[in-house]
C-alpha atoms as a PDB file:
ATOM      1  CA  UNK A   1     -10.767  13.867 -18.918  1.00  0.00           C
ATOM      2  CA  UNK A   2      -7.596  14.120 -20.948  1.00  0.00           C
ATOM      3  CA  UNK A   3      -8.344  17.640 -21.753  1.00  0.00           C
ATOM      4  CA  UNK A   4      -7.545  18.341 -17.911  1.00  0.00           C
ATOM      5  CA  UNK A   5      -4.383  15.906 -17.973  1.00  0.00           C
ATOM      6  CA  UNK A   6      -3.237  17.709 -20.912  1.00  0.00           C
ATOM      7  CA  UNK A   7      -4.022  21.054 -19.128  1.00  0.00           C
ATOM      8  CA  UNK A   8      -2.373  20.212 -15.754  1.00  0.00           C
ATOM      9  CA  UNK A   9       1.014  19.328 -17.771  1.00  0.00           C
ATOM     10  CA  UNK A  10       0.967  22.144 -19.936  1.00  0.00           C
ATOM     11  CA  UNK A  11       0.569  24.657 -15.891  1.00  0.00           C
ATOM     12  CA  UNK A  12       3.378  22.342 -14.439  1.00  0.00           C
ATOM     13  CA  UNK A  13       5.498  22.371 -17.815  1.00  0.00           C
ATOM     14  CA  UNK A  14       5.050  26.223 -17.362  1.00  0.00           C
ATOM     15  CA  UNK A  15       5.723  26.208 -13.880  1.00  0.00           C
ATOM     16  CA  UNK A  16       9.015  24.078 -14.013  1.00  0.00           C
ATOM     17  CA  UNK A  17      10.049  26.930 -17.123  1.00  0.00           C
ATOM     18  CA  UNK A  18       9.342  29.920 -14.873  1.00  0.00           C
ATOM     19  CA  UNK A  19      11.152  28.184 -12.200  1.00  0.00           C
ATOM     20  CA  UNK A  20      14.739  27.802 -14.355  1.00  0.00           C
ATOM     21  CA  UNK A  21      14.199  30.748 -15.940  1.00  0.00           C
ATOM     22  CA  UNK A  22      14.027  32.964 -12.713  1.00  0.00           C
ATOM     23  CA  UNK A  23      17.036  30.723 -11.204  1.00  0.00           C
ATOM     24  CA  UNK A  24      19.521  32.424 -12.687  1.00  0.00           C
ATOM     25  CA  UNK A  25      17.953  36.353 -12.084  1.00  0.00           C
ATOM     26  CA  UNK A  26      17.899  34.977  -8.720  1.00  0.00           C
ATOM     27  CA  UNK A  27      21.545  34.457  -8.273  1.00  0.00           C
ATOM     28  CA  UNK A  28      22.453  37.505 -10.391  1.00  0.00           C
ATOM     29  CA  UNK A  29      20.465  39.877  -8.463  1.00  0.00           C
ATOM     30  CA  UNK A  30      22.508  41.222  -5.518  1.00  0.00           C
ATOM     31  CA  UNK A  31      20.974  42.535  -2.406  1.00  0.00           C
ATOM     32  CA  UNK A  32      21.638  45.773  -0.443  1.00  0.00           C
ATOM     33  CA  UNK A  33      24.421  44.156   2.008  1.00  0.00           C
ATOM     34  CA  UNK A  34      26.460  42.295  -1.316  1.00  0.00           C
ATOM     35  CA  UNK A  35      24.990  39.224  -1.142  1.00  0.00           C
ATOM     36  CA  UNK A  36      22.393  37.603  -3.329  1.00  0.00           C
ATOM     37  CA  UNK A  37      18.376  38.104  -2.727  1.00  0.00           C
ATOM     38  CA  UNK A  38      17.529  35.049  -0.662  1.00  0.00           C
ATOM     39  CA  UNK A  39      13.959  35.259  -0.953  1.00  0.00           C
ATOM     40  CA  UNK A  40      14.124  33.928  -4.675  1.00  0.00           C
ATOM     41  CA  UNK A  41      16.436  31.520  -3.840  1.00  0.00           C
ATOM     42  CA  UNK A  42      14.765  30.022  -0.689  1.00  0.00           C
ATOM     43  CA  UNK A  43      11.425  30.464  -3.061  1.00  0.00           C
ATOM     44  CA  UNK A  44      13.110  28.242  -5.981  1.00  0.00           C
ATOM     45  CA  UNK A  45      14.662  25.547  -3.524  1.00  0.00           C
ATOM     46  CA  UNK A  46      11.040  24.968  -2.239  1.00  0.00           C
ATOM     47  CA  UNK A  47       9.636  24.919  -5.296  1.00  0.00           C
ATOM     48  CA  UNK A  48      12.710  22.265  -6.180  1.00  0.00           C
ATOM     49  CA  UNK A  49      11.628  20.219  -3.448  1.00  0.00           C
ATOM     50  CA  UNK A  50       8.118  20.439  -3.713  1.00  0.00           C
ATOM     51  CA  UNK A  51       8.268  19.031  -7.490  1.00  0.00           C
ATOM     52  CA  UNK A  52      10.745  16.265  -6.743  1.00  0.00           C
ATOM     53  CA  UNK A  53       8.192  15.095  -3.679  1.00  0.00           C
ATOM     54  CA  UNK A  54       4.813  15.315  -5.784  1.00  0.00           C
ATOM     55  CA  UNK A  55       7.196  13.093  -8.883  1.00  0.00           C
ATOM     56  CA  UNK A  56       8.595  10.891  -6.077  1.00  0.00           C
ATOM     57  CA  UNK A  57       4.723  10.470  -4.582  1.00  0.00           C
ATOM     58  CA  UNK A  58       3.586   9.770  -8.290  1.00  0.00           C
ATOM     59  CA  UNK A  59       5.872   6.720  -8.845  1.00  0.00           C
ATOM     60  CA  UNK A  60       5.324   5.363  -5.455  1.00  0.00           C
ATOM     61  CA  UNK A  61       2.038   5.294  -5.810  1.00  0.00           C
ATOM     62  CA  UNK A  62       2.066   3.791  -9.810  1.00  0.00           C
ATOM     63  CA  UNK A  63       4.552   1.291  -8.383  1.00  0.00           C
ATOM     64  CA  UNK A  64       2.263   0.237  -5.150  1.00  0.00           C
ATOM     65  CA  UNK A  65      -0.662  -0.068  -7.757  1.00  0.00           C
ATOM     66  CA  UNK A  66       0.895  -2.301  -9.821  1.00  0.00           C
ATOM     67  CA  UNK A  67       2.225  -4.630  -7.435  1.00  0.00           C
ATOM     68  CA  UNK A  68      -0.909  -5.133  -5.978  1.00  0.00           C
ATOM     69  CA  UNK A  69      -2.789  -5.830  -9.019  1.00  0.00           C
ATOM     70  CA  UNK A  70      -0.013  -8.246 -10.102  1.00  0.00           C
ATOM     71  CA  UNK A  71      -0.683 -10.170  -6.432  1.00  0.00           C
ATOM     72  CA  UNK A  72      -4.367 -10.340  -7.218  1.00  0.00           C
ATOM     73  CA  UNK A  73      -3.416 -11.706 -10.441  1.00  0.00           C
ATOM     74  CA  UNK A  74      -1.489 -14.346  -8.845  1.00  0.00           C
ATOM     75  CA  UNK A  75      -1.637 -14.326  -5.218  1.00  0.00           C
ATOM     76  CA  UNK A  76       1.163 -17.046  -5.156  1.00  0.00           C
ATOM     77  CA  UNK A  77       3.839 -14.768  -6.463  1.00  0.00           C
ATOM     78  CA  UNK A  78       3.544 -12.534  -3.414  1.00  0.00           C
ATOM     79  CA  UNK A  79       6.841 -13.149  -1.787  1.00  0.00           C
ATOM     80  CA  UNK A  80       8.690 -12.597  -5.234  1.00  0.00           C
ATOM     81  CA  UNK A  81       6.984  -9.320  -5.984  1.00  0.00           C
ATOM     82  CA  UNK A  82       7.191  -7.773  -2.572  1.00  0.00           C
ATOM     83  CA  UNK A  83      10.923  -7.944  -1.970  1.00  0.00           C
ATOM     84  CA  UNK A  84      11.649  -5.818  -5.356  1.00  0.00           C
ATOM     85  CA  UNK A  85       8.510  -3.733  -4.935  1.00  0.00           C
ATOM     86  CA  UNK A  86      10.043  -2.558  -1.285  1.00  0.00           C
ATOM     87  CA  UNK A  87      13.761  -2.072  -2.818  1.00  0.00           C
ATOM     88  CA  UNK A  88      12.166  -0.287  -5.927  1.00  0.00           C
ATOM     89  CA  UNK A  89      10.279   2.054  -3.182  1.00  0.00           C
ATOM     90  CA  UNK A  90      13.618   2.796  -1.415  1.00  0.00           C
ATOM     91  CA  UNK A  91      14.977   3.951  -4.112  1.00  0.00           C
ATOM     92  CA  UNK A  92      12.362   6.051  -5.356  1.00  0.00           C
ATOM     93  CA  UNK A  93      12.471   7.471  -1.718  1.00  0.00           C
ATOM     94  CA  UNK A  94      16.316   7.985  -1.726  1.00  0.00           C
ATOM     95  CA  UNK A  95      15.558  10.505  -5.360  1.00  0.00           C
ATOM     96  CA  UNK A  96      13.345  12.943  -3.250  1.00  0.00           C
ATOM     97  CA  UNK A  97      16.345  12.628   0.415  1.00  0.00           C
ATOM     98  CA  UNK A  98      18.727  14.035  -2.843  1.00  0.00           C
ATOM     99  CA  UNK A  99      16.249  16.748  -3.934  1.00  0.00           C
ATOM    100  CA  UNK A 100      16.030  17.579  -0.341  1.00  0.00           C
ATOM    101  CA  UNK A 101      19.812  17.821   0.429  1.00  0.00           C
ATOM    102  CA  UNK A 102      20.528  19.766  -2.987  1.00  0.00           C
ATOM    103  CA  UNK A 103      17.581  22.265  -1.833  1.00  0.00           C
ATOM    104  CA  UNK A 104      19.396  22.877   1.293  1.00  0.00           C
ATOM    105  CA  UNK A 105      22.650  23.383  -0.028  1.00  0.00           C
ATOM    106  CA  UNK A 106      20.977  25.604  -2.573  1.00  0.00           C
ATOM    107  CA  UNK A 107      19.560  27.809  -0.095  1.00  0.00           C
ATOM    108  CA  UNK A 108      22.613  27.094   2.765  1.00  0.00           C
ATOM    109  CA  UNK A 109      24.727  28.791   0.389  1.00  0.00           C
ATOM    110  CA  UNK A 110      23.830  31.639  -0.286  1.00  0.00           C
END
């Protein structure tokens, strides 16, 4: 089991590498009309946005999970565990609105 953990970091370390590494070809590459090649760039802002979700999704769900298993623990504690556990979520949620609004810029710009 941890030889596929290890295995799925090491594709999405090399993933996240090939991503910054073509960033920059991206925006030196200049198409036919003078502007840059906005293929690669819409490609990378996706890609952007598609790793910030599926990190986002990840801590939700950790958070959620341990919540819940601390209100099993001690179902009394409910109301003081909620409350932060909603405001931690928000956050969280308010991470992936930024990767989303730096993607479009990214790719408005252009």
């Amino acid at each position: 089991m941890m030889k596929r953990v290890y295995k799925l970091m090491l594709v999405t370390a090399g993933a996240v590498v090939a991503t910054l590494g073509s960033s920059s070809m991206a925006l030196a590459e200049e198409a036919a009309g003078g502007g840059y090649s906005r293929g690669i760039v819409a490609l990378a802002a996706g890609l952007a946005i598609s790793i910030a979700a599926f990190g986002c999704a990840l801590g939700q769900g950790r958070a959620v999970a341990s919540a819940m298993e601390s209100i099993g623990r001690n179902p009394n504690s409910a109301d003081r565990i909620q409350t932060p556990m909603i405001i931690g979520l928000a956050l969280i949620e308010a991470l992936c609105i930024y990767a989303l609004v730096i993607a479009f810029t990214i790719a408005g710009n252009i």
